[in-house]
PDB file of N, CA and C in Angstrom:
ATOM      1  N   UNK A   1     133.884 247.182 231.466  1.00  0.00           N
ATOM      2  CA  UNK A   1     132.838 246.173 231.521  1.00  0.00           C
ATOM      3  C   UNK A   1     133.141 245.095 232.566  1.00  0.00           C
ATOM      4  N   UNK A   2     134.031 245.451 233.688  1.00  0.00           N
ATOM      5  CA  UNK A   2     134.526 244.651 234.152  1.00  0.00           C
ATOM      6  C   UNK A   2     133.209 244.135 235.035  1.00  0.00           C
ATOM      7  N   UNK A   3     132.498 245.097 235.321  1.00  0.00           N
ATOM      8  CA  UNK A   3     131.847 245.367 236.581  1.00  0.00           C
ATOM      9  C   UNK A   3     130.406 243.752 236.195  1.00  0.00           C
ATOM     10  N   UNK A   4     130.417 243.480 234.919  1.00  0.00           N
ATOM     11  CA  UNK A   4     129.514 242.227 234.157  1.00  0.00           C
ATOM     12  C   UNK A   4     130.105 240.986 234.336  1.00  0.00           C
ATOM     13  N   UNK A   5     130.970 240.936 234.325  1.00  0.00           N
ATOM     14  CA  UNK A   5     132.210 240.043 234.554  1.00  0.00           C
ATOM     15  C   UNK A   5     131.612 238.636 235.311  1.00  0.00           C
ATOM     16  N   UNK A   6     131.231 238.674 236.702  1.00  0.00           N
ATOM     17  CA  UNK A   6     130.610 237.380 237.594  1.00  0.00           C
ATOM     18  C   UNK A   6     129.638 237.411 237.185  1.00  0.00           C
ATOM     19  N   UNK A   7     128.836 238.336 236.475  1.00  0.00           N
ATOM     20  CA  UNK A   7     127.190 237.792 236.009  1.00  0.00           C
ATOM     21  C   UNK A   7     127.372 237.154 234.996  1.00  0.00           C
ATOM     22  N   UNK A   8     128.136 237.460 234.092  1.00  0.00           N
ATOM     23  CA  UNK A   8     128.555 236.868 232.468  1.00  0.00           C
ATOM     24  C   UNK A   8     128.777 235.318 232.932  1.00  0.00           C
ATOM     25  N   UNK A   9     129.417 234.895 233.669  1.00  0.00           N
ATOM     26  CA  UNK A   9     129.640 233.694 233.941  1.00  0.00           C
ATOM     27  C   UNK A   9     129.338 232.934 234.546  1.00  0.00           C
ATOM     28  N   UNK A  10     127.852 233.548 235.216  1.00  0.00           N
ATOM     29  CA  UNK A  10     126.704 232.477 235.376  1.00  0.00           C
ATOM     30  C   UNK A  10     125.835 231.976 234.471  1.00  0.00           C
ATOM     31  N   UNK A  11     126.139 232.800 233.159  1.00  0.00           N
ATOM     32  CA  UNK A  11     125.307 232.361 231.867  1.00  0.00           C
ATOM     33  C   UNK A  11     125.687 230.892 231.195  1.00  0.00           C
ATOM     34  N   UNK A  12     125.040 229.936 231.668  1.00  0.00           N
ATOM     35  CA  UNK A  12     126.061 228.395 231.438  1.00  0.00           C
ATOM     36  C   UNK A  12     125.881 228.422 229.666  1.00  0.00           C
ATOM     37  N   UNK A  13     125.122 229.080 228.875  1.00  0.00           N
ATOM     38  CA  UNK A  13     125.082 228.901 227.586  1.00  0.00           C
ATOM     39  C   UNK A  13     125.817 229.146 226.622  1.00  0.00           C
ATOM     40  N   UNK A  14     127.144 229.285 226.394  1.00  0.00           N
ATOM     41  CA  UNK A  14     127.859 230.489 225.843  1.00  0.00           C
ATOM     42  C   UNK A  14     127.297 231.199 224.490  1.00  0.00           C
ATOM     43  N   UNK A  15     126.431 230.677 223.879  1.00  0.00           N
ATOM     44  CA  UNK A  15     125.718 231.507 222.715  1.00  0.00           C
ATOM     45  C   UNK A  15     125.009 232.406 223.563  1.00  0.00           C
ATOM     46  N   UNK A  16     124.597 232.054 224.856  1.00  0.00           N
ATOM     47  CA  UNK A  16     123.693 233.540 225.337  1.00  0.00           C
ATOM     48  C   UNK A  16     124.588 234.360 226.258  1.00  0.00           C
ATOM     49  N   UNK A  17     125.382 233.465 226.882  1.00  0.00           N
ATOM     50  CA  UNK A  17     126.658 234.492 227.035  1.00  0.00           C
ATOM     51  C   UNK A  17     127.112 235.689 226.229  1.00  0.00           C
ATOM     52  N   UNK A  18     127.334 235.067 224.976  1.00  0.00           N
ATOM     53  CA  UNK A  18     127.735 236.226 224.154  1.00  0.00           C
ATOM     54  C   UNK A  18     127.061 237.136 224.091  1.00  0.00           C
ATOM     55  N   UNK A  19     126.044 236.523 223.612  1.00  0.00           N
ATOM     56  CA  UNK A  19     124.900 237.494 223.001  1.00  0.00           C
ATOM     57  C   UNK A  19     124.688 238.946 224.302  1.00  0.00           C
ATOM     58  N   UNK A  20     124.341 238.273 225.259  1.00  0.00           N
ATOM     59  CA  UNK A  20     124.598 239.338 226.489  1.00  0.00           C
ATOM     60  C   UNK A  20     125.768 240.114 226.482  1.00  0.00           C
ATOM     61  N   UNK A  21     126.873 239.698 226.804  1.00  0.00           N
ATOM     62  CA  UNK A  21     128.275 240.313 226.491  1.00  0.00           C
ATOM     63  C   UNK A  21     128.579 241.337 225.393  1.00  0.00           C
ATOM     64  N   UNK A  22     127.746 241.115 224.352  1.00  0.00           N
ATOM     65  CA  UNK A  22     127.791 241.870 222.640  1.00  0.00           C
ATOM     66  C   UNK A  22     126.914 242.624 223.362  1.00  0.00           C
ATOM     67  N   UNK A  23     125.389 242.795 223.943  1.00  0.00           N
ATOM     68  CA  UNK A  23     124.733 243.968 223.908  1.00  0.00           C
ATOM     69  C   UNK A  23     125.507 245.040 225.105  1.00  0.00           C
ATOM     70  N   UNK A  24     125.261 244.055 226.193  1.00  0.00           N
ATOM     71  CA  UNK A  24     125.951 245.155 227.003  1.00  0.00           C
ATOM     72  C   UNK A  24     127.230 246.242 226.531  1.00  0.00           C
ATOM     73  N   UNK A  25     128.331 245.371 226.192  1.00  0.00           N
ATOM     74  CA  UNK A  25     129.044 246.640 225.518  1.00  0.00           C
ATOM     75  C   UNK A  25     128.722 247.429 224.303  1.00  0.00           C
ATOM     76  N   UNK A  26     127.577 247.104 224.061  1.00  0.00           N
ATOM     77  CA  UNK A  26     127.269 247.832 222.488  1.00  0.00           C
ATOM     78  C   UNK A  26     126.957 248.908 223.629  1.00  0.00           C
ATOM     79  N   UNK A  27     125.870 249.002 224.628  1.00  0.00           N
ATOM     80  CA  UNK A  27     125.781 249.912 225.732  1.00  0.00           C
ATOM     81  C   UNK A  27     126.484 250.892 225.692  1.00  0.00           C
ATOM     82  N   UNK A  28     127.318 249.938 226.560  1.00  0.00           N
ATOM     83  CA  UNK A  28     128.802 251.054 227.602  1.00  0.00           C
ATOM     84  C   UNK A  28     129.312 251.979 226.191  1.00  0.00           C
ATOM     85  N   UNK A  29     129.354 251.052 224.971  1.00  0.00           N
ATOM     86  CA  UNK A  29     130.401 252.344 223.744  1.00  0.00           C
ATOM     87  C   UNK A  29     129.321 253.443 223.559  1.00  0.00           C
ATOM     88  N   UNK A  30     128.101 252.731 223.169  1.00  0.00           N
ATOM     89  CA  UNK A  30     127.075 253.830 222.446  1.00  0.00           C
ATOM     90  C   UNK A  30     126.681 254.698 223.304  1.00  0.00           C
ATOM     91  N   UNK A  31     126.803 254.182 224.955  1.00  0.00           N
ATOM     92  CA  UNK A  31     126.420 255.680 225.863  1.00  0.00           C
ATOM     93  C   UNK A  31     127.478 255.939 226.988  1.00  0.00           C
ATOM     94  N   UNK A  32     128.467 256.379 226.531  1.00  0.00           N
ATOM     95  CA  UNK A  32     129.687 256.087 227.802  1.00  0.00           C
ATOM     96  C   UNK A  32     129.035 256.790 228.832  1.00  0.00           C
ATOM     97  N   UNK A  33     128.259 257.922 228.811  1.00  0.00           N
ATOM     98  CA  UNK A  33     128.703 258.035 230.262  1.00  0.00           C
ATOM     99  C   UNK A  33     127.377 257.928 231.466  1.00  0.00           C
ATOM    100  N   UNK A  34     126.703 256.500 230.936  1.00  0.00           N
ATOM    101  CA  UNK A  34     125.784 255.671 231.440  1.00  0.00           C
ATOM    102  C   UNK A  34     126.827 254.840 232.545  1.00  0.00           C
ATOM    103  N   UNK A  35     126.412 254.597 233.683  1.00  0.00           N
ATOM    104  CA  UNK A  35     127.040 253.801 234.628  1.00  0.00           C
ATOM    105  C   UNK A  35     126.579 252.447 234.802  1.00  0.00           C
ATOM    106  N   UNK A  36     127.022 251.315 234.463  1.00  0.00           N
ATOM    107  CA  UNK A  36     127.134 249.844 233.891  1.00  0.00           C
ATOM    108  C   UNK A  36     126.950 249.593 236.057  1.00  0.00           C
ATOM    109  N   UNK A  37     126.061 248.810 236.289  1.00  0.00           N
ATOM    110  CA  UNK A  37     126.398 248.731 237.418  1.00  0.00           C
ATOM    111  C   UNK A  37     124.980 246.910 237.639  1.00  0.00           C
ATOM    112  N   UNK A  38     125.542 246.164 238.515  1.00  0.00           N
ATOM    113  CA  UNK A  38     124.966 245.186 238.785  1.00  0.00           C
ATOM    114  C   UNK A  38     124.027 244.976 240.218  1.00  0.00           C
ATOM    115  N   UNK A  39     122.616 245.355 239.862  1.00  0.00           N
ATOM    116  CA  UNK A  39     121.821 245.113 240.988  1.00  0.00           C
ATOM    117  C   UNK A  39     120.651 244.073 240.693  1.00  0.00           C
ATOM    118  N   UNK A  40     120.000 243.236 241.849  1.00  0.00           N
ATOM    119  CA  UNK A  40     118.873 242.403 241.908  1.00  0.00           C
ATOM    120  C   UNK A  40     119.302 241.649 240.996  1.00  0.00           C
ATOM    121  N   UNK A  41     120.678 241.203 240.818  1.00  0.00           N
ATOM    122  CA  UNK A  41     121.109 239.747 239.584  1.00  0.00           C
ATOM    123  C   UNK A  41     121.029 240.413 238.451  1.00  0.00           C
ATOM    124  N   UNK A  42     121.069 241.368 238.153  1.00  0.00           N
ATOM    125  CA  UNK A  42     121.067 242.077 236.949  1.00  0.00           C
ATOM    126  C   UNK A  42     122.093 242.732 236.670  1.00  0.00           C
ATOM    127  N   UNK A  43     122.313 242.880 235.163  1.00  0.00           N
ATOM    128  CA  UNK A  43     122.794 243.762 234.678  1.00  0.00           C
ATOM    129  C   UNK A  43     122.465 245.239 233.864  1.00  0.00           C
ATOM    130  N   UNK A  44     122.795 246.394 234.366  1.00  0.00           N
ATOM    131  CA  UNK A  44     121.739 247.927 233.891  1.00  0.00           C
ATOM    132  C   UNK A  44     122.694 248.903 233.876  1.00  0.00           C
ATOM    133  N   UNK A  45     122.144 250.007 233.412  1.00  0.00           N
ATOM    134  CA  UNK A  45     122.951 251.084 233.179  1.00  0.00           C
ATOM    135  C   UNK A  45     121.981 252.176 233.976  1.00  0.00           C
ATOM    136  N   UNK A  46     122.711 252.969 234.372  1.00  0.00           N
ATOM    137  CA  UNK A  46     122.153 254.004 235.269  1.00  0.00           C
ATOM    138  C   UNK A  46     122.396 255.907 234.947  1.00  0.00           C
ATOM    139  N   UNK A  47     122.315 256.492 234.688  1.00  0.00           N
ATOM    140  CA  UNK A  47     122.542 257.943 235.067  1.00  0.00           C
ATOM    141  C   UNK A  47     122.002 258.701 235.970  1.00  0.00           C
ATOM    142  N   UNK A  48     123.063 259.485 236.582  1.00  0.00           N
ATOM    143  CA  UNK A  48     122.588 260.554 237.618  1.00  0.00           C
ATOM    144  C   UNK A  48     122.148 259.600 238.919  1.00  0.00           C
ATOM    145  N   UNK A  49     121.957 258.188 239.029  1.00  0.00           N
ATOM    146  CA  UNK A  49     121.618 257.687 240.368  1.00  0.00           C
ATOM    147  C   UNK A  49     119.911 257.077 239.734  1.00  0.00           C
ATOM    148  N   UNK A  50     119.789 257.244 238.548  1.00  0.00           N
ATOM    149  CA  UNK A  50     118.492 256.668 238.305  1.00  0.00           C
ATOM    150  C   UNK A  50     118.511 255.728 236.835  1.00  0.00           C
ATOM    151  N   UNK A  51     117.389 254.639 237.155  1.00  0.00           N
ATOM    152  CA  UNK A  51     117.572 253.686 236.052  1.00  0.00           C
ATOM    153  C   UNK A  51     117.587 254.147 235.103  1.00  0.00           C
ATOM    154  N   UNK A  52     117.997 253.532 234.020  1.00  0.00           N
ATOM    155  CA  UNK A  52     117.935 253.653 232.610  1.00  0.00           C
ATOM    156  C   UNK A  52     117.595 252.381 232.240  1.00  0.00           C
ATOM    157  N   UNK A  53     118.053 251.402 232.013  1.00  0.00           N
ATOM    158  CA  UNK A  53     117.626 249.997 231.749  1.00  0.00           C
ATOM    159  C   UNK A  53     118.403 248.836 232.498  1.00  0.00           C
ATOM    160  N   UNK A  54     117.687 247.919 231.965  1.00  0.00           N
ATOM    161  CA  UNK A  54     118.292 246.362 232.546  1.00  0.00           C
ATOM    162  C   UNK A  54     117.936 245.403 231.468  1.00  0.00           C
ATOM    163  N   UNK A  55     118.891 244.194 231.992  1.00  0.00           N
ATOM    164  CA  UNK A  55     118.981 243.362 231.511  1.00  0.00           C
ATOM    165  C   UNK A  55     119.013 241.722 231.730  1.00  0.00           C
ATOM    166  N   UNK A  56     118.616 241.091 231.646  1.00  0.00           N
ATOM    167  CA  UNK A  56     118.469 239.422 232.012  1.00  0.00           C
ATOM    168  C   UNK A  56     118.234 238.898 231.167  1.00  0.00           C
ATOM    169  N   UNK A  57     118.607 237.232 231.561  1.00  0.00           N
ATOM    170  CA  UNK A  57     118.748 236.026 230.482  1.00  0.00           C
ATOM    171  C   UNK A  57     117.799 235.335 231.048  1.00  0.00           C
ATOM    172  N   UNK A  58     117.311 234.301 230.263  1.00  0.00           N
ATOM    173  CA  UNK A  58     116.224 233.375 230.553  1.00  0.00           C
ATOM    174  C   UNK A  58     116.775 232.230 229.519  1.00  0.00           C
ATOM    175  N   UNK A  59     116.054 231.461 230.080  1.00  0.00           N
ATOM    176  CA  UNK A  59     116.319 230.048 228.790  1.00  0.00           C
ATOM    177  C   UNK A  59     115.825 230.540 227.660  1.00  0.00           C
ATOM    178  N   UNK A  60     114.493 230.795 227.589  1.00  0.00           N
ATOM    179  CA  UNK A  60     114.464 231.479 225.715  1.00  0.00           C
ATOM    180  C   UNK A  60     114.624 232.710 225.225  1.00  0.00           C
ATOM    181  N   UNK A  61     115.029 233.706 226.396  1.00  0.00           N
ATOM    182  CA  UNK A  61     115.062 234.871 225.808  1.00  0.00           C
ATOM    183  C   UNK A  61     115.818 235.799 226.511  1.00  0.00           C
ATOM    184  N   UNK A  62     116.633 236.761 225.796  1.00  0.00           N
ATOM    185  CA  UNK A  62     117.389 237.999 226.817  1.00  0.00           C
ATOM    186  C   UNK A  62     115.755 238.878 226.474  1.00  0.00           C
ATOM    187  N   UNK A  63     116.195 239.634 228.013  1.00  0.00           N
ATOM    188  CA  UNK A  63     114.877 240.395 227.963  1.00  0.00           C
ATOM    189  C   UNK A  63     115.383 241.586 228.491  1.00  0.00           C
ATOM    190  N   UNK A  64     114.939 242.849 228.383  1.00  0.00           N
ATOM    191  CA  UNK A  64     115.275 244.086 228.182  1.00  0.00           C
ATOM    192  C   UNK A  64     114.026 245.050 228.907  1.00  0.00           C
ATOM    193  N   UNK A  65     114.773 245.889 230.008  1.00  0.00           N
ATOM    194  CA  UNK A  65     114.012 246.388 231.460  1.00  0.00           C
ATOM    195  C   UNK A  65     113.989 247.964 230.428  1.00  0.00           C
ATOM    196  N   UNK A  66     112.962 247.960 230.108  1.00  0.00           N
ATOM    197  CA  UNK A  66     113.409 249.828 229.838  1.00  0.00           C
ATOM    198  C   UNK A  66     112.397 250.628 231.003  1.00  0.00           C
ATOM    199  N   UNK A  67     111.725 249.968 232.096  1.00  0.00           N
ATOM    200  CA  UNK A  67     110.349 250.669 232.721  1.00  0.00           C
ATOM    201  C   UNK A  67     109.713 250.895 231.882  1.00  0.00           C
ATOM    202  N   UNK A  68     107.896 250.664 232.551  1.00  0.00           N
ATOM    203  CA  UNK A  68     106.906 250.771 232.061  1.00  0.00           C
ATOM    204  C   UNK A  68     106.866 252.015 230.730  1.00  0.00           C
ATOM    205  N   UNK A  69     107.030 253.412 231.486  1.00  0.00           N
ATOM    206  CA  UNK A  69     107.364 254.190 230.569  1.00  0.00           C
ATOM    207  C   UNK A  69     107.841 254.062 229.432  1.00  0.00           C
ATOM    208  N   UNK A  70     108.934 253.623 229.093  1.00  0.00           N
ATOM    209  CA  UNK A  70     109.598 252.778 227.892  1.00  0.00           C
ATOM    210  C   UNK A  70     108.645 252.138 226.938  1.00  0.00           C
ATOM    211  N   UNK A  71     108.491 250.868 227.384  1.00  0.00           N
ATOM    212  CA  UNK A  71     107.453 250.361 226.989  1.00  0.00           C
ATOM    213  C   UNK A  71     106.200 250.708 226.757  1.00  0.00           C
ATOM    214  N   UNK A  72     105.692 251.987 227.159  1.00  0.00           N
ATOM    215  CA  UNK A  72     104.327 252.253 227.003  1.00  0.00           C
ATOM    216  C   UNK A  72     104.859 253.237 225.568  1.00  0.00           C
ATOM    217  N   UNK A  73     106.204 253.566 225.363  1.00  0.00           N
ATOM    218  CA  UNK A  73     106.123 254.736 224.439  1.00  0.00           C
ATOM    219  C   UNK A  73     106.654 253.919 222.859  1.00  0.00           C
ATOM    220  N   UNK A  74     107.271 253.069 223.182  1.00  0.00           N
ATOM    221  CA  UNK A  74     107.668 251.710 222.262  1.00  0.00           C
ATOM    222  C   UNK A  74     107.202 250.470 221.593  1.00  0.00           C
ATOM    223  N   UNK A  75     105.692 250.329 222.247  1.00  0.00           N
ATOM    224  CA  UNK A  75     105.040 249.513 221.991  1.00  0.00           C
ATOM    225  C   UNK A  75     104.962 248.899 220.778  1.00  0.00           C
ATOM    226  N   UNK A  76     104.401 249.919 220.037  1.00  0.00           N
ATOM    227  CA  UNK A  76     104.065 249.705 218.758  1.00  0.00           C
ATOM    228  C   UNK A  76     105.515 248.647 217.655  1.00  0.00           C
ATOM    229  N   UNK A  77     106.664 250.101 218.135  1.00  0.00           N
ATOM    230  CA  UNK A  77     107.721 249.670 217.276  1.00  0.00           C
ATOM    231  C   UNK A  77     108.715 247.995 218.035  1.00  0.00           C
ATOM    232  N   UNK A  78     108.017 247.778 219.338  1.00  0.00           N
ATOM    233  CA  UNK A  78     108.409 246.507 219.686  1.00  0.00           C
ATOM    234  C   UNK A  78     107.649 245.402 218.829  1.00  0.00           C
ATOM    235  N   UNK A  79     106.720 245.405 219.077  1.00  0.00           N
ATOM    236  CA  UNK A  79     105.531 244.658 218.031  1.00  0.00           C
ATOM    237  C   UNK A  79     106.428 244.224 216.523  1.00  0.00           C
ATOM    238  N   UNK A  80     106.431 245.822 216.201  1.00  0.00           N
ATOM    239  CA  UNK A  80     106.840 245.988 214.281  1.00  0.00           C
ATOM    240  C   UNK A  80     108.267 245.117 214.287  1.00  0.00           C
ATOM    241  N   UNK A  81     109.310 244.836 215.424  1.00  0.00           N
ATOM    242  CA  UNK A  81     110.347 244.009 215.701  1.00  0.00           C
ATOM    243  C   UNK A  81     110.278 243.017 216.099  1.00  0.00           C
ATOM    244  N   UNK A  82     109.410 242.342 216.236  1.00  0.00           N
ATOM    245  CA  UNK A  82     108.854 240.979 216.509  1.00  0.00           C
ATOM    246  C   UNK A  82     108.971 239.931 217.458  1.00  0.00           C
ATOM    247  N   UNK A  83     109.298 241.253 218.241  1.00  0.00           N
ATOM    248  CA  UNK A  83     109.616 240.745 219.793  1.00  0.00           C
ATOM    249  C   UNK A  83     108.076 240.861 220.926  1.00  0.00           C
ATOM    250  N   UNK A  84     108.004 239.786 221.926  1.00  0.00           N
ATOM    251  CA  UNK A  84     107.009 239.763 222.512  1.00  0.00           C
ATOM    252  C   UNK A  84     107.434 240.511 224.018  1.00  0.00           C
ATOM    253  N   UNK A  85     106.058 241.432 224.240  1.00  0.00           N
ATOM    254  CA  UNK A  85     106.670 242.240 225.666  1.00  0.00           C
ATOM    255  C   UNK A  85     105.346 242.082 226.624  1.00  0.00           C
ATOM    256  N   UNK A  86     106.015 242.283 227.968  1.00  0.00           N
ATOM    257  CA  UNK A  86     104.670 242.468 229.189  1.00  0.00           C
ATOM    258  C   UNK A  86     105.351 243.949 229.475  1.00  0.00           C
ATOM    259  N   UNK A  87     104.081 244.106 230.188  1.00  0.00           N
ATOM    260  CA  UNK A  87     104.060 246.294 230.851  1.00  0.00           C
ATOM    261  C   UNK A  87     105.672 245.933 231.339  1.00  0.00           C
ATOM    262  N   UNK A  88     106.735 245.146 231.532  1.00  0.00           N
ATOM    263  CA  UNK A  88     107.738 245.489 231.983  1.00  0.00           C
ATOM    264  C   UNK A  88     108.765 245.768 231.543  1.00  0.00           C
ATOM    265  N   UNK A  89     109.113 244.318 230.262  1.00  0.00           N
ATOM    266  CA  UNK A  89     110.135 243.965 229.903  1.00  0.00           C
ATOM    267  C   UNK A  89     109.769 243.626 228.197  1.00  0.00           C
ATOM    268  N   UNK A  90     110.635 243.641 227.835  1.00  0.00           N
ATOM    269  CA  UNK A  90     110.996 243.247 226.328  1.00  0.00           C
ATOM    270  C   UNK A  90     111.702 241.377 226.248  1.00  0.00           C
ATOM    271  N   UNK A  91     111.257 240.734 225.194  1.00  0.00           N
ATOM    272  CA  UNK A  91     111.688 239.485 225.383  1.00  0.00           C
ATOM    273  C   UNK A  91     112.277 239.583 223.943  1.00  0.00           C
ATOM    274  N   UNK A  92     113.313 239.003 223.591  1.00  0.00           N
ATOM    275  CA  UNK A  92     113.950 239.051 222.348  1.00  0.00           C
ATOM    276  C   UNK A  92     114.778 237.634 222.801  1.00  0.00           C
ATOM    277  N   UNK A  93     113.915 236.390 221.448  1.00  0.00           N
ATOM    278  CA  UNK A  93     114.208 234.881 221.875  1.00  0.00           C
ATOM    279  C   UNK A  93     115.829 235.263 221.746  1.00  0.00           C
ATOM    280  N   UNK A  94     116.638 234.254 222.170  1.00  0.00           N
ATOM    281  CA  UNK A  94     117.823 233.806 221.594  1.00  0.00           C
ATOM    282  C   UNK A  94     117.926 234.036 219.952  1.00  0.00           C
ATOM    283  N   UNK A  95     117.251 233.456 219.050  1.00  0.00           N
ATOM    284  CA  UNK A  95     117.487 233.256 217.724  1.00  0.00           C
ATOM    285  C   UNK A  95     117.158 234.631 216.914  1.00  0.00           C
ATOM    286  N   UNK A  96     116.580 235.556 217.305  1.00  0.00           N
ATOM    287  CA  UNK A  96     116.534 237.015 216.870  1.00  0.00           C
ATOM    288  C   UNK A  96     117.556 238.213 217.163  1.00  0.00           C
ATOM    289  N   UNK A  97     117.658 238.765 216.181  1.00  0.00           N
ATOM    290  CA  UNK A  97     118.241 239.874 215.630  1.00  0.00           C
ATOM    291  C   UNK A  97     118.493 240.552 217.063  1.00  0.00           C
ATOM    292  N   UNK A  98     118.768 241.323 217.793  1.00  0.00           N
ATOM    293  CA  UNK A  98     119.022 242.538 218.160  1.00  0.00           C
ATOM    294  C   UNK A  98     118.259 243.781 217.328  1.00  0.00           C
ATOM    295  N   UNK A  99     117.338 244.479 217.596  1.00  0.00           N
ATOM    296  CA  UNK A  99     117.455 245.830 217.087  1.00  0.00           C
ATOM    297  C   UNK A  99     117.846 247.165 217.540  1.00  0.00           C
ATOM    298  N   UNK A 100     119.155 247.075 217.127  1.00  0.00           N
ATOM    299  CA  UNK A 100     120.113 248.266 218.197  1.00  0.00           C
ATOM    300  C   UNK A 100     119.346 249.432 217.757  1.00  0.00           C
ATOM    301  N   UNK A 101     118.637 249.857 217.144  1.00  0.00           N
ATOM    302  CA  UNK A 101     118.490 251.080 216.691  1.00  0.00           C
ATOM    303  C   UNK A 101     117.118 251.407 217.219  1.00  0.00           C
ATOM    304  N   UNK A 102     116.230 249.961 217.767  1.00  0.00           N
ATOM    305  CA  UNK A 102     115.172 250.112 218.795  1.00  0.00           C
ATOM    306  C   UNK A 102     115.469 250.359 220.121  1.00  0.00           C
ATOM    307  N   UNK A 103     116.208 249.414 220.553  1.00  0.00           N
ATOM    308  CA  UNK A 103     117.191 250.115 221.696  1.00  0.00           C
ATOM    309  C   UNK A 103     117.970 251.123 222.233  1.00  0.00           C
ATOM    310  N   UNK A 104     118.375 252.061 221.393  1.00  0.00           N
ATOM    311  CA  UNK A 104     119.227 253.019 221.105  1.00  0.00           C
ATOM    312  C   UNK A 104     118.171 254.239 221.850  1.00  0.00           C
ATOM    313  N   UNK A 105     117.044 253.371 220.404  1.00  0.00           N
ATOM    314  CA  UNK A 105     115.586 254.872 220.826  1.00  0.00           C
ATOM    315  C   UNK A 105     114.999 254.675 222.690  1.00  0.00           C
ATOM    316  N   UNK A 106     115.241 253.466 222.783  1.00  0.00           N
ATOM    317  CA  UNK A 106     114.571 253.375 224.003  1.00  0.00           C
ATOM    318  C   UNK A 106     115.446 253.760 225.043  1.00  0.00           C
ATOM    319  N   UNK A 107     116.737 253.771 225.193  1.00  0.00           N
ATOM    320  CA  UNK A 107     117.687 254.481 226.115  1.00  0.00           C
ATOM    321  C   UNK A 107     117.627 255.607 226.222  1.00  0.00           C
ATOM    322  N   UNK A 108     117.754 256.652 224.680  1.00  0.00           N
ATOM    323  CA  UNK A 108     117.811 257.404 224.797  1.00  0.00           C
ATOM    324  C   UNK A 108     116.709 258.195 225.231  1.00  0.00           C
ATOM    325  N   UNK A 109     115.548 257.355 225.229  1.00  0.00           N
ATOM    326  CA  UNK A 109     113.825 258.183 225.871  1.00  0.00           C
ATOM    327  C   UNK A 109     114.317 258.334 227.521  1.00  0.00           C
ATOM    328  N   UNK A 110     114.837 257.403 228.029  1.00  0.00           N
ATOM    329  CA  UNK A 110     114.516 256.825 229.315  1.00  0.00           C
ATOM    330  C   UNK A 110     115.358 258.260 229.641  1.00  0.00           C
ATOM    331  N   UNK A 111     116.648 258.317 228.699  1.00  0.00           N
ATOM    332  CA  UNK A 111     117.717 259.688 229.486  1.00  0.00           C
ATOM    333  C   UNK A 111     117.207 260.487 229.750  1.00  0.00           C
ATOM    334  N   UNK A 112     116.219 261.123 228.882  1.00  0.00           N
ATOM    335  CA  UNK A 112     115.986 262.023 228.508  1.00  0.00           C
ATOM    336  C   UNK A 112     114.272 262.002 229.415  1.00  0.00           C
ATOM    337  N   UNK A 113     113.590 261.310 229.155  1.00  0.00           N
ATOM    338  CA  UNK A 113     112.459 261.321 230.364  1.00  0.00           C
ATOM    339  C   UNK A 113     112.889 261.939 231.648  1.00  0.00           C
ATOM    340  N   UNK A 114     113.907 260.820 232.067  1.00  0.00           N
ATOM    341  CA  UNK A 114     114.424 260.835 233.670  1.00  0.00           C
ATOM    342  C   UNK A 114     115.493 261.878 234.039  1.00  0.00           C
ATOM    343  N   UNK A 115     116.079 262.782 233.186  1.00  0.00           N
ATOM    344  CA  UNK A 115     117.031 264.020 233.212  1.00  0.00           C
ATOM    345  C   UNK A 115     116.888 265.137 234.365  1.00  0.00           C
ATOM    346  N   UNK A 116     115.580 264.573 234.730  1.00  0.00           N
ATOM    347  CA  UNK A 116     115.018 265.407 235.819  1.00  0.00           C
ATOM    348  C   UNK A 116     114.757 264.672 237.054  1.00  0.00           C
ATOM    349  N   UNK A 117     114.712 263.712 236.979  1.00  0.00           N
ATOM    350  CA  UNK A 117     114.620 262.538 237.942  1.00  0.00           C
ATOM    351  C   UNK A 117     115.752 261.972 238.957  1.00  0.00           C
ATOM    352  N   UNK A 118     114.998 261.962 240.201  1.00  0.00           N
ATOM    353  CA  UNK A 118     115.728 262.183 241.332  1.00  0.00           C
ATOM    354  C   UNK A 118     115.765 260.987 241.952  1.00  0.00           C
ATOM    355  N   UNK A 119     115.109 260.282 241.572  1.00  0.00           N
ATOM    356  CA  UNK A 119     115.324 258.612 242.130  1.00  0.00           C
ATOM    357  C   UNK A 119     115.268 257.643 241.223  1.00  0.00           C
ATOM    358  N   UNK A 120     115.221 256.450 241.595  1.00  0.00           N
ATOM    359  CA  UNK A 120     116.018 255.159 241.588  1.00  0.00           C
ATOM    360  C   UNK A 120     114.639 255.347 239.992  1.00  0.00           C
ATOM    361  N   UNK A 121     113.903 254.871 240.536  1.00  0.00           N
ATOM    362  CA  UNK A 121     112.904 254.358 239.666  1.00  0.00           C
ATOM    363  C   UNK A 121     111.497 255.985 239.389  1.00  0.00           C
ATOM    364  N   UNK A 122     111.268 255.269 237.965  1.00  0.00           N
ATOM    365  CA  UNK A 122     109.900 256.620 238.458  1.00  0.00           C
ATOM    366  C   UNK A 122     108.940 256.219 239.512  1.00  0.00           C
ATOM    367  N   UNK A 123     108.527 257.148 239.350  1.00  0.00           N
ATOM    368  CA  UNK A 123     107.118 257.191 240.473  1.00  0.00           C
ATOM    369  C   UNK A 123     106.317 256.923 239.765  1.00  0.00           C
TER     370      UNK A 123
END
């Protein structure tokens, strides 16, 4: 996780520090062999050379990149978690839960969508 390391410590908040720090490695354990890598100020995980997700902090919220795709297939169960989303990103305030097991589902779509996928981003 080294590779989070200078982004982690632009987070001046340390409660959202953590909180970032706790998901990302929940990441790296739950999918080792996702590649943890830092682009556009972000922090994301990659396979095969193509996204899988991202991640950023905001003053009220870590927010969560799964691509449109993601989100168009998650919708519902983002809603039922009580998190607010645009066609991009997932917003989960500071003061809420994590739902690793919404996340989990949404990584594992993106692998498994993009398994065939030859670039960066879909088309």
């Amino acid at each position: 996780m080294e590779v989070f390391t200078e982004y982690l410590a632009t987070l001046e908040q340390p409660l959202q520090r953590v909180r970032v720090e706790e998901v990302l490695a929940w990441v790296a354990s739950k999918f080792p062999n996702l590649e943890p890598k830092v682009a556009w100020n972000q922090p994301m995980f990659i396979d095969h050379g193509t996204f899988i997700i991202g991640f950023s902090a905001a003053k009220q919220h870590m927010a969560i990149a799964p691509e449109i795709a993601g989100i168009n297939r998650f919708s519902d169960e983002i809603v039922k978690a009580g998190y607010d989303h645009t066609k991009q990103l997932v917003r989960i305030k500071w003061e809420q839960a994590v739902d690793y097991s919404l996340l989990e589902d949404m990584i594992a779509f993106n692998m498994m969508d993009k398994a065939d996928c030859s670039t960066f981003w879909r088309k």
